[in-house]
PDB file of N, CA and C in Angstrom:
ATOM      1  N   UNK A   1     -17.684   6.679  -9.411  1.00  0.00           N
ATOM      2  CA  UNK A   1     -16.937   7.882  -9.736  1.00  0.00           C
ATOM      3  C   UNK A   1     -15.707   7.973  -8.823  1.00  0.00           C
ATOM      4  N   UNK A   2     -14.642   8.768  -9.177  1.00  0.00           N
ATOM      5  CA  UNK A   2     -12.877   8.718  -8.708  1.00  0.00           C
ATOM      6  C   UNK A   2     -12.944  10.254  -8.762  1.00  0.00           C
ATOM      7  N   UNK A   3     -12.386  10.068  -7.742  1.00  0.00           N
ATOM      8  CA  UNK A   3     -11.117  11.555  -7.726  1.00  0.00           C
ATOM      9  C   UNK A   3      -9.970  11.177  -7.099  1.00  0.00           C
ATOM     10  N   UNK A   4      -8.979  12.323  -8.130  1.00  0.00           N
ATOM     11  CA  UNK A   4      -7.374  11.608  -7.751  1.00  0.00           C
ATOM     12  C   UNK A   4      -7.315  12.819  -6.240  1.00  0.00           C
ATOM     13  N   UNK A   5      -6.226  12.248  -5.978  1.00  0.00           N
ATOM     14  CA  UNK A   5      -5.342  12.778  -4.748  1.00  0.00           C
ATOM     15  C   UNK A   5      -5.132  14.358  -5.442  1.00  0.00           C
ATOM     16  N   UNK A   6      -4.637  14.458  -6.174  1.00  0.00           N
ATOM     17  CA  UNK A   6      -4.504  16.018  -6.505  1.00  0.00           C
ATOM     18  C   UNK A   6      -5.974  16.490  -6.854  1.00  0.00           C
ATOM     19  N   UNK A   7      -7.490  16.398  -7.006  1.00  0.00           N
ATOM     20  CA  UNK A   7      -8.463  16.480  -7.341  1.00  0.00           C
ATOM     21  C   UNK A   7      -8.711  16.966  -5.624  1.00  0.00           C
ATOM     22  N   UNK A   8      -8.540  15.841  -4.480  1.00  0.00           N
ATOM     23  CA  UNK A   8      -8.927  16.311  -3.362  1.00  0.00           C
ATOM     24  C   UNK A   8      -8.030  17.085  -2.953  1.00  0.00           C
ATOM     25  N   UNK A   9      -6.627  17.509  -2.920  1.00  0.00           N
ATOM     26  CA  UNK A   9      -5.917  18.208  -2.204  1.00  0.00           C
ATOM     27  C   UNK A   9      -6.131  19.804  -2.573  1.00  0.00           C
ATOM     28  N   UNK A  10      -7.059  19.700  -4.113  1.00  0.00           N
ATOM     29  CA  UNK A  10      -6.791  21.282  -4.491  1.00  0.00           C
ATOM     30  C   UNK A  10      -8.483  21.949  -3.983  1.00  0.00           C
ATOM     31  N   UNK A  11      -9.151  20.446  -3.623  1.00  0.00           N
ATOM     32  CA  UNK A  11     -10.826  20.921  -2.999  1.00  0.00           C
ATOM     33  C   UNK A  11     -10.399  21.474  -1.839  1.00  0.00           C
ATOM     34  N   UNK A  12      -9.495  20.114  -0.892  1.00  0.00           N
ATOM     35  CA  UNK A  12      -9.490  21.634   0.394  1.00  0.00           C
ATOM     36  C   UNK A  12      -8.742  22.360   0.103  1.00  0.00           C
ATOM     37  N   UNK A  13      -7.417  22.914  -0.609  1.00  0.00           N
ATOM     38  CA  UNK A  13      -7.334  24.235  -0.716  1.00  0.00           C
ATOM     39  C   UNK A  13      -8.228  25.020  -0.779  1.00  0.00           C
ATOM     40  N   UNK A  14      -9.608  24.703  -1.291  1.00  0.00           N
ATOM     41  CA  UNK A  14     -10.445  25.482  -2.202  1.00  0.00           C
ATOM     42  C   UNK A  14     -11.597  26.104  -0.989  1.00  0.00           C
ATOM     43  N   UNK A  15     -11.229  24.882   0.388  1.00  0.00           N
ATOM     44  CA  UNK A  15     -12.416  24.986   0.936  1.00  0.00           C
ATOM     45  C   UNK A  15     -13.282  24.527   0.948  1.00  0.00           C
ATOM     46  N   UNK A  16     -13.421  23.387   0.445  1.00  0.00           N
ATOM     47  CA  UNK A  16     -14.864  22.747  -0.028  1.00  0.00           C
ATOM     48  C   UNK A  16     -15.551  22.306   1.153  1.00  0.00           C
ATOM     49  N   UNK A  17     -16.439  22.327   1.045  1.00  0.00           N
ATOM     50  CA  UNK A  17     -17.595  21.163   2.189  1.00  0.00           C
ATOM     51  C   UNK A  17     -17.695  19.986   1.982  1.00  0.00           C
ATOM     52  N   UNK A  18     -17.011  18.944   2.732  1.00  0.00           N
ATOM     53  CA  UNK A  18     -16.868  17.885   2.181  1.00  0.00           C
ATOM     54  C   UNK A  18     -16.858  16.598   3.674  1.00  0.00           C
ATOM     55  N   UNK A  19     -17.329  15.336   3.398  1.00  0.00           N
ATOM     56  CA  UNK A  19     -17.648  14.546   4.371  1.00  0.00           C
ATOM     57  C   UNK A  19     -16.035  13.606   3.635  1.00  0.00           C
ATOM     58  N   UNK A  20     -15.538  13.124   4.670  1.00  0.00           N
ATOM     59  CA  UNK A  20     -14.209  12.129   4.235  1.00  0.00           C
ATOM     60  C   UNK A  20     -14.359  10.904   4.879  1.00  0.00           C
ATOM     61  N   UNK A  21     -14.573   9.994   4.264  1.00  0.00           N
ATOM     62  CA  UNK A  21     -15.003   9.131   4.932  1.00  0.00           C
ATOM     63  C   UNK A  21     -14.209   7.984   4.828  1.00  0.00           C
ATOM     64  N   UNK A  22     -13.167   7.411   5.722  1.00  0.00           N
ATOM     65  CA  UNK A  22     -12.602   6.369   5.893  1.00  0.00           C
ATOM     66  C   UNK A  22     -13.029   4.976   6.475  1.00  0.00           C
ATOM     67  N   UNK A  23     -12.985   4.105   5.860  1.00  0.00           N
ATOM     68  CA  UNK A  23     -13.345   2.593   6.108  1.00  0.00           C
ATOM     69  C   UNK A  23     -12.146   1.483   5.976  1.00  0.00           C
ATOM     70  N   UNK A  24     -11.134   2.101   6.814  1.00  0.00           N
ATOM     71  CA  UNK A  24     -10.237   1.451   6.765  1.00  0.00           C
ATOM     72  C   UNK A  24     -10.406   0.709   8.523  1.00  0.00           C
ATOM     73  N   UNK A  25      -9.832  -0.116   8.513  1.00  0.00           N
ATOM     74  CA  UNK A  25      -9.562  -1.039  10.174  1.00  0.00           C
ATOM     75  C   UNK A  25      -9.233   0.346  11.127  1.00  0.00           C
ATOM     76  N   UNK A  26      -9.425   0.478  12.341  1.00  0.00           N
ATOM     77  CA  UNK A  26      -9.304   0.939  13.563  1.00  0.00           C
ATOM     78  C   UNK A  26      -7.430   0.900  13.804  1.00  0.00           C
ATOM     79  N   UNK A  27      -6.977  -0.406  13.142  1.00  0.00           N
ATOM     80  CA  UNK A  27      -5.318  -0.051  13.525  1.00  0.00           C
ATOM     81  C   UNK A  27      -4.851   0.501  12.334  1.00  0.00           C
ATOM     82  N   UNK A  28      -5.467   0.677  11.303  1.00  0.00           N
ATOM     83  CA  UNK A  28      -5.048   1.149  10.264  1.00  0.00           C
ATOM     84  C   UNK A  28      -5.266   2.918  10.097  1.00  0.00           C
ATOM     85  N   UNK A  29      -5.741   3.285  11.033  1.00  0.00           N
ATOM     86  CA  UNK A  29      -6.332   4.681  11.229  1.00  0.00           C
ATOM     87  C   UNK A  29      -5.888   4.720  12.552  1.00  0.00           C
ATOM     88  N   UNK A  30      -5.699   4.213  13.390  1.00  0.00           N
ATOM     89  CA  UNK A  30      -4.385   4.692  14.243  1.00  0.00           C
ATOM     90  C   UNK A  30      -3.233   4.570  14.236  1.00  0.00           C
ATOM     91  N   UNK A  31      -2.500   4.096  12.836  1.00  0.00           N
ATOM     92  CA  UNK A  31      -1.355   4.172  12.303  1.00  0.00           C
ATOM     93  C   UNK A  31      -0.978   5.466  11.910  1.00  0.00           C
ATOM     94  N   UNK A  32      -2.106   6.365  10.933  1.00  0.00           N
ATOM     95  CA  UNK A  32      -2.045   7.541   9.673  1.00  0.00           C
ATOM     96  C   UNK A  32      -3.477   6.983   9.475  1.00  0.00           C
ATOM     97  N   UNK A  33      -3.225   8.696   9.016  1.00  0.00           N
ATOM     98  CA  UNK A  33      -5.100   9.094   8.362  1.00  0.00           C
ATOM     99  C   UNK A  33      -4.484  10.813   7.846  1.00  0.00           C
ATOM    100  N   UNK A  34      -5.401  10.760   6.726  1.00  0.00           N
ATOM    101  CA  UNK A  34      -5.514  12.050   6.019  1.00  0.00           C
ATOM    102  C   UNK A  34      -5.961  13.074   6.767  1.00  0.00           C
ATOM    103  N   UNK A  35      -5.245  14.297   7.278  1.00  0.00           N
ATOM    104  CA  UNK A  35      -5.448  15.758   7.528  1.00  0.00           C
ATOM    105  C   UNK A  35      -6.287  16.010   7.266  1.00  0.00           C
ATOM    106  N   UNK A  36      -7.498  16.808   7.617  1.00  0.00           N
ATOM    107  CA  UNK A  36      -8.629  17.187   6.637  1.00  0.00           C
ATOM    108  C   UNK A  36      -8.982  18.399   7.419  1.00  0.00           C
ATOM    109  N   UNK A  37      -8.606  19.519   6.392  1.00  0.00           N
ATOM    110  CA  UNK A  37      -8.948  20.935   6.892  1.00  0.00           C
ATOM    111  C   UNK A  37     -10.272  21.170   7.929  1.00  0.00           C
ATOM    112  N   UNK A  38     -10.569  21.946   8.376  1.00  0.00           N
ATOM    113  CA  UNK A  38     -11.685  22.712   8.816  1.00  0.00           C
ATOM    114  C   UNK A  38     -13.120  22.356   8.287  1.00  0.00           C
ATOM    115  N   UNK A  39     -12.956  22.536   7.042  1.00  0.00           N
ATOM    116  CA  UNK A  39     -13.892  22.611   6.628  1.00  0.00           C
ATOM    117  C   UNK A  39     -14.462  21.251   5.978  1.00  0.00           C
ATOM    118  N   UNK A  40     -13.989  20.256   6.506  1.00  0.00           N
ATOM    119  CA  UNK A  40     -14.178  19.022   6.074  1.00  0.00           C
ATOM    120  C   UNK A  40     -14.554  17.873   7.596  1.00  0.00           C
ATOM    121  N   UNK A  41     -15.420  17.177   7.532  1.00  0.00           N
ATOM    122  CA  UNK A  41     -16.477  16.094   8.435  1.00  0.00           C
ATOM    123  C   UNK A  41     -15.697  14.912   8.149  1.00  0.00           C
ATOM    124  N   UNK A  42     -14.342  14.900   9.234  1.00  0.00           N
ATOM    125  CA  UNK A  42     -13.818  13.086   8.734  1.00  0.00           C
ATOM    126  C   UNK A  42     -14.400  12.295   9.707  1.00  0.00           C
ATOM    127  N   UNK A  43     -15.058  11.218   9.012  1.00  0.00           N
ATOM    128  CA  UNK A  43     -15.838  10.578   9.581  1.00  0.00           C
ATOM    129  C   UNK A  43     -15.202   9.388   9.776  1.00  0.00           C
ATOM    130  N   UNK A  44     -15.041   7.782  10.344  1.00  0.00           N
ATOM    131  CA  UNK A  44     -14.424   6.658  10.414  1.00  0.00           C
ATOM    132  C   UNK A  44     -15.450   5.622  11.104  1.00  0.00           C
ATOM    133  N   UNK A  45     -15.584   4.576   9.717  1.00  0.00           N
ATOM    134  CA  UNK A  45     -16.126   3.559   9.853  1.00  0.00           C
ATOM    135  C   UNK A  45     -15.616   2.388   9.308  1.00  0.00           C
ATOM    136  N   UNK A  46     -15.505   1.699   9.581  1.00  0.00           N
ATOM    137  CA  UNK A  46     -14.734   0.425   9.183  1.00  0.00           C
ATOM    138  C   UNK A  46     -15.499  -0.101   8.223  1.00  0.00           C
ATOM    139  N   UNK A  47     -14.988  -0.761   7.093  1.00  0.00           N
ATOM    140  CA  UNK A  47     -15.532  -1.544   5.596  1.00  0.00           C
ATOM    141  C   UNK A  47     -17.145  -2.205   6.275  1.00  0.00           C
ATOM    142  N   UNK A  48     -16.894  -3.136   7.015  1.00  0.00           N
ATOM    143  CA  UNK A  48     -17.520  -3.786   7.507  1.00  0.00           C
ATOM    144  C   UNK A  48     -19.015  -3.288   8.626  1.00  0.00           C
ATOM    145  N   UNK A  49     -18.976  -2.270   8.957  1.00  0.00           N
ATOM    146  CA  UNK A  49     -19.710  -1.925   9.491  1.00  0.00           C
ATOM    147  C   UNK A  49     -20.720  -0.738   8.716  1.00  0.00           C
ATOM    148  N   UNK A  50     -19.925  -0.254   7.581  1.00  0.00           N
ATOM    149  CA  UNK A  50     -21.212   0.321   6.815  1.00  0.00           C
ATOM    150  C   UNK A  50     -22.455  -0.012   6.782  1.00  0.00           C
ATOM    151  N   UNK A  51     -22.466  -1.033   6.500  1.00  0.00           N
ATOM    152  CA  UNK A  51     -24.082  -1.449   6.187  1.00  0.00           C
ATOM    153  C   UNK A  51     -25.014  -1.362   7.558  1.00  0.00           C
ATOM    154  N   UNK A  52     -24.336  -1.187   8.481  1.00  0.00           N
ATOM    155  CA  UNK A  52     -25.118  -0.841   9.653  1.00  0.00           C
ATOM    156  C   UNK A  52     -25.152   0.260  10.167  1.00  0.00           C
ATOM    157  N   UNK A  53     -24.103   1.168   9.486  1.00  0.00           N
ATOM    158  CA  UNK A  53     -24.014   2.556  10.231  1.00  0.00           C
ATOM    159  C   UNK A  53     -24.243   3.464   8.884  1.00  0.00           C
ATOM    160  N   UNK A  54     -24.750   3.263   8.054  1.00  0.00           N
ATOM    161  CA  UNK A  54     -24.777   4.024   6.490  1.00  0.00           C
ATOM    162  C   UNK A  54     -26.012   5.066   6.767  1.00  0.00           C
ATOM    163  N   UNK A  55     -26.812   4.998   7.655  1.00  0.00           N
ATOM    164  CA  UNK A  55     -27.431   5.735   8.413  1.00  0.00           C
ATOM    165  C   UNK A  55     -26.667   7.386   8.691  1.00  0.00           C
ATOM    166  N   UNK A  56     -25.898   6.768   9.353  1.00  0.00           N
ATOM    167  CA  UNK A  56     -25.167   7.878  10.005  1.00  0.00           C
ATOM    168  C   UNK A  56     -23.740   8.379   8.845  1.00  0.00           C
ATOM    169  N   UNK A  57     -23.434   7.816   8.153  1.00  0.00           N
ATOM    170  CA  UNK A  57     -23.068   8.347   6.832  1.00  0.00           C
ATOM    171  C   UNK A  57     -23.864   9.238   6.237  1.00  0.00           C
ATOM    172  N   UNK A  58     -24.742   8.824   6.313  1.00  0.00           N
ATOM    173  CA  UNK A  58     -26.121   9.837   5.165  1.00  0.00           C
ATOM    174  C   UNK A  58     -26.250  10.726   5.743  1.00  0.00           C
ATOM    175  N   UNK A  59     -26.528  10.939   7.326  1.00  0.00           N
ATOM    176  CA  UNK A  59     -26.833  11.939   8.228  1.00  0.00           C
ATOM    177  C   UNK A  59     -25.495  13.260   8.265  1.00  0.00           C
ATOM    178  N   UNK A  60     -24.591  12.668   8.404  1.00  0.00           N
ATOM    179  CA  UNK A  60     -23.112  13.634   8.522  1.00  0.00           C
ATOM    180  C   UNK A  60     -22.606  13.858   7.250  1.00  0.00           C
ATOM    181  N   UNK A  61     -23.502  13.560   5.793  1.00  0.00           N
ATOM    182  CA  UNK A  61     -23.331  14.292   4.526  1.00  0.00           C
ATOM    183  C   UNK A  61     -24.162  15.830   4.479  1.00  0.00           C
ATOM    184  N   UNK A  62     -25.215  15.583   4.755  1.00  0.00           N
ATOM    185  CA  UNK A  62     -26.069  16.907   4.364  1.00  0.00           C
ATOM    186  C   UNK A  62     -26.107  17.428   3.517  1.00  0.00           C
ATOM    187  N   UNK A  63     -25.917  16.564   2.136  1.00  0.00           N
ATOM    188  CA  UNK A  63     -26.023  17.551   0.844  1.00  0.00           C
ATOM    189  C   UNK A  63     -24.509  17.355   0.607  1.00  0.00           C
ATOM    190  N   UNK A  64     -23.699  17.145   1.073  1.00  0.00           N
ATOM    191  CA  UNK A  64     -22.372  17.400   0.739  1.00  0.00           C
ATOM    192  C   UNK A  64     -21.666  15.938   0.247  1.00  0.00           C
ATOM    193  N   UNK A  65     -20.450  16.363  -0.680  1.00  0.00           N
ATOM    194  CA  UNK A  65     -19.852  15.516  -1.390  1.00  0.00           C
ATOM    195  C   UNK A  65     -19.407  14.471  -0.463  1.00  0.00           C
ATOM    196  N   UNK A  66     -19.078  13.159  -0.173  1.00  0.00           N
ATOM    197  CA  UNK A  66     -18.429  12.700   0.568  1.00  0.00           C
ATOM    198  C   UNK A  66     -17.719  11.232  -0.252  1.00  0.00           C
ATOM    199  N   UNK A  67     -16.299  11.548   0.279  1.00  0.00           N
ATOM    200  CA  UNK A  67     -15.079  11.051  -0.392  1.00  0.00           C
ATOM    201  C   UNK A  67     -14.334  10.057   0.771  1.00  0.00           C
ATOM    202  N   UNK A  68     -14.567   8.815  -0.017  1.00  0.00           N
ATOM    203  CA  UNK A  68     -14.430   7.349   0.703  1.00  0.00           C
ATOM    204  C   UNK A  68     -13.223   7.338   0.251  1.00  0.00           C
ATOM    205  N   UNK A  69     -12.182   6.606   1.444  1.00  0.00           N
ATOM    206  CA  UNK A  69     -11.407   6.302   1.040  1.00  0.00           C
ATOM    207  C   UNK A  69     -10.738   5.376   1.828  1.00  0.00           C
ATOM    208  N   UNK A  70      -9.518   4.384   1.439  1.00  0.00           N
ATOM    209  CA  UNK A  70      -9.102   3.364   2.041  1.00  0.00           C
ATOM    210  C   UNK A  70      -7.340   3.228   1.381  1.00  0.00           C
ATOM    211  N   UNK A  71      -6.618   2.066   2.424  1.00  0.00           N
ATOM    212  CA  UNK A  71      -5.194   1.872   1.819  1.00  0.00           C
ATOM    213  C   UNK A  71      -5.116   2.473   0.438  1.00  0.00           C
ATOM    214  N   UNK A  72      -5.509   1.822  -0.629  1.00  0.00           N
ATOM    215  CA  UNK A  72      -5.431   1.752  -1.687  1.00  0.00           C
ATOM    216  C   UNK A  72      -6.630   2.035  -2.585  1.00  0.00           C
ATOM    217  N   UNK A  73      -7.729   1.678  -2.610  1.00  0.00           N
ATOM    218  CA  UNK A  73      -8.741   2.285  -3.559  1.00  0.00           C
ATOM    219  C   UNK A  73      -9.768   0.941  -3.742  1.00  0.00           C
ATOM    220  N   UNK A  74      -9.395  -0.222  -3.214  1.00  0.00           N
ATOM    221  CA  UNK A  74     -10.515  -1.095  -3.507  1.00  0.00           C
ATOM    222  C   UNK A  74     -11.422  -0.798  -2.332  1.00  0.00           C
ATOM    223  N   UNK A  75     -11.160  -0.965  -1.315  1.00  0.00           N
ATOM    224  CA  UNK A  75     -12.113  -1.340   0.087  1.00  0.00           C
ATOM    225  C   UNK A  75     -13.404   0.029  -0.886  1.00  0.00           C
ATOM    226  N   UNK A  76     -12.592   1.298  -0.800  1.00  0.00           N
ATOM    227  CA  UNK A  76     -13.551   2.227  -0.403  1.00  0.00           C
ATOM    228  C   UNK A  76     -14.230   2.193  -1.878  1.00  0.00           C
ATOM    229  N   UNK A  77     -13.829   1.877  -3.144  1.00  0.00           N
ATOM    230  CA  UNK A  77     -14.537   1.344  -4.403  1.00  0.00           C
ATOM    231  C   UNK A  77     -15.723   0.549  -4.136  1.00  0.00           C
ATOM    232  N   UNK A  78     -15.631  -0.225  -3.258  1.00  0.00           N
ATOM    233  CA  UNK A  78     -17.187  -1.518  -2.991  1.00  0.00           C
ATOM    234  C   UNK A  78     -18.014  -0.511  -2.094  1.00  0.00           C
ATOM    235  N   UNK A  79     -17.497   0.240  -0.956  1.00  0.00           N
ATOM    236  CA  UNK A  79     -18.147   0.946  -0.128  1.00  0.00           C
ATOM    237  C   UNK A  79     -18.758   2.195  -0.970  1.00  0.00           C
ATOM    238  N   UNK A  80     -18.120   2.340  -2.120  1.00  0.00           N
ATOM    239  CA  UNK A  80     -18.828   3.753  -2.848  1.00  0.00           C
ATOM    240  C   UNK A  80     -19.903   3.390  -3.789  1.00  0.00           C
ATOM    241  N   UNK A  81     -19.814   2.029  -4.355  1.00  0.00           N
ATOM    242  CA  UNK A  81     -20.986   1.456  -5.132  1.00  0.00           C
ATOM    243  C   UNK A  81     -22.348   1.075  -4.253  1.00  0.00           C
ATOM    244  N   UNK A  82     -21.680   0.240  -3.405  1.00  0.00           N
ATOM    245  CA  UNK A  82     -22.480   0.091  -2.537  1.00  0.00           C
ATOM    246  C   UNK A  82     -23.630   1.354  -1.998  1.00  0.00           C
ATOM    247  N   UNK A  83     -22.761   2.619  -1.037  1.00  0.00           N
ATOM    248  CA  UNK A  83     -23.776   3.592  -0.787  1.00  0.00           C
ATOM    249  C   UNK A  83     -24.582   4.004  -2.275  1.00  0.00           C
ATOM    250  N   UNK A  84     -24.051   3.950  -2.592  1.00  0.00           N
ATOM    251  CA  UNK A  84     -24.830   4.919  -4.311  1.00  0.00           C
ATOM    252  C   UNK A  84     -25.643   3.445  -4.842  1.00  0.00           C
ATOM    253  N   UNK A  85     -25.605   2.321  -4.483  1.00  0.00           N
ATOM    254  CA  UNK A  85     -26.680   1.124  -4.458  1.00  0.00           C
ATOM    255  C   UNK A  85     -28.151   1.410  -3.605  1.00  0.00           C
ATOM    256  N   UNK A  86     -27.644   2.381  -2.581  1.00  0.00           N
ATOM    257  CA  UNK A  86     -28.615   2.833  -1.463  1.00  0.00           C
ATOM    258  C   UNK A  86     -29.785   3.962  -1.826  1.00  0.00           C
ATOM    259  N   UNK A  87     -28.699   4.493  -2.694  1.00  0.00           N
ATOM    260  CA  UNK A  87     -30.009   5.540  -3.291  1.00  0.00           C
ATOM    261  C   UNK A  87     -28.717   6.918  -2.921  1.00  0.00           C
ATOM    262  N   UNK A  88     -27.513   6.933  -2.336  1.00  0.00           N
ATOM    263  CA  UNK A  88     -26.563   8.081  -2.316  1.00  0.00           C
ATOM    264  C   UNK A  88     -26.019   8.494  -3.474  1.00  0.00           C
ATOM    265  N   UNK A  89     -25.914  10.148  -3.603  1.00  0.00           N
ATOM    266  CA  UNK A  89     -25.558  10.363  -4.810  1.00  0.00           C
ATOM    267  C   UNK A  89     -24.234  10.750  -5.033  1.00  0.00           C
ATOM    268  N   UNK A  90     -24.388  11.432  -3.624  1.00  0.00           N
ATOM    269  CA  UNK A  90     -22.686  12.243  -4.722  1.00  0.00           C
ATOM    270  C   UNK A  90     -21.396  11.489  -3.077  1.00  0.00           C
ATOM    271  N   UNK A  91     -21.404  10.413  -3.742  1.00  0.00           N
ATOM    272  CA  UNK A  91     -20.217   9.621  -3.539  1.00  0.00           C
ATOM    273  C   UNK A  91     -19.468   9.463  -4.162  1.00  0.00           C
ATOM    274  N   UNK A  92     -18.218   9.308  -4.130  1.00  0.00           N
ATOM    275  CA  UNK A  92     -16.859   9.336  -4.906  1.00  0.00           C
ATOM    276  C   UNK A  92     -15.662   8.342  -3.668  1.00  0.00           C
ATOM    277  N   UNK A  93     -15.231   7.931  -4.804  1.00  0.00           N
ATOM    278  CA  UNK A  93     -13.947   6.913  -4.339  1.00  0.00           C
ATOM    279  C   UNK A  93     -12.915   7.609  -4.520  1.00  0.00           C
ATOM    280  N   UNK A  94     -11.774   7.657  -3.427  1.00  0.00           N
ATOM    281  CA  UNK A  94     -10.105   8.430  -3.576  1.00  0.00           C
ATOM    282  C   UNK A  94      -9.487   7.262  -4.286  1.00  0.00           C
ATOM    283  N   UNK A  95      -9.209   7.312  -5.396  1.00  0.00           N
ATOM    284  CA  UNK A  95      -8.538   6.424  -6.341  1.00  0.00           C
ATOM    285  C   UNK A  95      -6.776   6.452  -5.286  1.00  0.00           C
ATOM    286  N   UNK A  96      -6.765   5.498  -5.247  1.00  0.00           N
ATOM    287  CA  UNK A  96      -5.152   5.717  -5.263  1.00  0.00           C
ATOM    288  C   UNK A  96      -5.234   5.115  -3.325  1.00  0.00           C
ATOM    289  N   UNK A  97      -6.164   5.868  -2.737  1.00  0.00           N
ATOM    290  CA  UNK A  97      -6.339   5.782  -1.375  1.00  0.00           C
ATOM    291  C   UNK A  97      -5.107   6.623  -0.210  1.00  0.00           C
ATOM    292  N   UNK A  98      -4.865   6.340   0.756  1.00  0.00           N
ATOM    293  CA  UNK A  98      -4.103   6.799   1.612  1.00  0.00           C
ATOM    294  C   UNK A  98      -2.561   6.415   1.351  1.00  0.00           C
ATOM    295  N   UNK A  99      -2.650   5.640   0.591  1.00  0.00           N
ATOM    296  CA  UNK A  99      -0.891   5.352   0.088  1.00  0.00           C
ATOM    297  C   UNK A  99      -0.813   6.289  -1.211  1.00  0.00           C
ATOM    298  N   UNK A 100      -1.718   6.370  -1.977  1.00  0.00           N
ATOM    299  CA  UNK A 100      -1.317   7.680  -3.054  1.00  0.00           C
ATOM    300  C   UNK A 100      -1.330   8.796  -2.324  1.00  0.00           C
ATOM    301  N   UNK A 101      -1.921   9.216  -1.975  1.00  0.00           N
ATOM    302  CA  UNK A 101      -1.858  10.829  -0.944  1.00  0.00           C
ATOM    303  C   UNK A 101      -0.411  10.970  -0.316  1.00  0.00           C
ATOM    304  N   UNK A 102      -0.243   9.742   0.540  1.00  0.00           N
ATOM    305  CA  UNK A 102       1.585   9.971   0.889  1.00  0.00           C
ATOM    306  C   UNK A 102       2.548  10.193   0.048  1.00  0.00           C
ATOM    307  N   UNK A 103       2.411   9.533  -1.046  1.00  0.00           N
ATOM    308  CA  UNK A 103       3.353   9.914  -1.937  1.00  0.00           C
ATOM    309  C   UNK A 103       3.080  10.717  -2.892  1.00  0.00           C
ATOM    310  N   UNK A 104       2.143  11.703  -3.341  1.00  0.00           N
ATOM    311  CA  UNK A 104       2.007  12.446  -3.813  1.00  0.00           C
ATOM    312  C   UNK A 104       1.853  13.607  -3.366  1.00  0.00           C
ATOM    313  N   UNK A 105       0.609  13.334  -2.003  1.00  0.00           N
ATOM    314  CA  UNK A 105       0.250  14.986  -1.375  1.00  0.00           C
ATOM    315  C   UNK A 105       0.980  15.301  -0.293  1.00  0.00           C
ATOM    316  N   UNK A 106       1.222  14.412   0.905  1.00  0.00           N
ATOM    317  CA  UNK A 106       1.686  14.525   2.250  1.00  0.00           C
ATOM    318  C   UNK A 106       2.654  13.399   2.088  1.00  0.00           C
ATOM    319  N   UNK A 107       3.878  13.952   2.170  1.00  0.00           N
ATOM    320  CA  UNK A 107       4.873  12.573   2.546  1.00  0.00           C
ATOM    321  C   UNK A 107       4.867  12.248   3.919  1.00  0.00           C
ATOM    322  N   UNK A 108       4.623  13.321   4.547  1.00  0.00           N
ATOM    323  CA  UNK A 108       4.373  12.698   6.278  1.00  0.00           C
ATOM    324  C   UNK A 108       3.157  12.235   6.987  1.00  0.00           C
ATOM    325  N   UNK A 109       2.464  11.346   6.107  1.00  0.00           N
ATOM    326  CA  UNK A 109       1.951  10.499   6.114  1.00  0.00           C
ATOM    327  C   UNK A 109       2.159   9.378   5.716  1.00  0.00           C
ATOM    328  N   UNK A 110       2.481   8.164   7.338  1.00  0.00           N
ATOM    329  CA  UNK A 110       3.780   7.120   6.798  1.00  0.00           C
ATOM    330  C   UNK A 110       3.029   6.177   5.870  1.00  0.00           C
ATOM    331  N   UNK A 111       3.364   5.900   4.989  1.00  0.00           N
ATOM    332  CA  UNK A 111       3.242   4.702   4.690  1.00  0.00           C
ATOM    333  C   UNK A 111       3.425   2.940   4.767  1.00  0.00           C
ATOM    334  N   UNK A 112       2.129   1.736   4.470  1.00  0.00           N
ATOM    335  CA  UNK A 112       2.786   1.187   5.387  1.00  0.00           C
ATOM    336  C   UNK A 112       2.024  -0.041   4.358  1.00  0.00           C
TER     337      UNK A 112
END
């Protein structure tokens, strides 16, 4: 399952409870990373280390939606099949990833 960039930007308007979960590289998230209101759990794990820390993914959902996302939309696509391979349900992939959000939601978020 997908949600676009305007799908998440109008949840946190909305407030939602929501886990954000990035699996992008460590220099790629200290380049830019998505804002995430108050009311949102951004979490950061690298592609590669899911399968060992999906534990603690599950733990810092609690019932709540949590929205993978990466550059572009593949990384966090394998990472969203994958958890929901695990037995997770309400996972969702940011179609588009952190380069659609810049140019659609936040332009000051550089792109790169």
């Amino acid at each position: 399952m997908d949600v676009t960039v305007d799908e998440l930007a109008r949840r946190f308007e909305q407030g939602e409870a929501l886990v954000l979960l990035d699996v992008r590289q460590p220099n790629e998230r200290d380049f830019c990373k998505i804002s995430a209101p108050s009311s949102v759990t951004d979490v950061h794990i690298p592609m590669g280390d899911v399968p060992e820390l999906w534990g603690e993914v599950q733990s810092s959902a609690e019932s709540r939606p949590i929205i993978v996302y990466c550059h572009h939309g593949v990384r966090s696509r394998i990472v969203t099949e994958w958890l929901q391979s695990q037995g997770m349900a309400n996972v969702i992939n940011l179609a588009g990833g952190i380069d659609l959000w810049s140019k659609r939601i936040d332009p000051s978020v550089p792109l790169y």
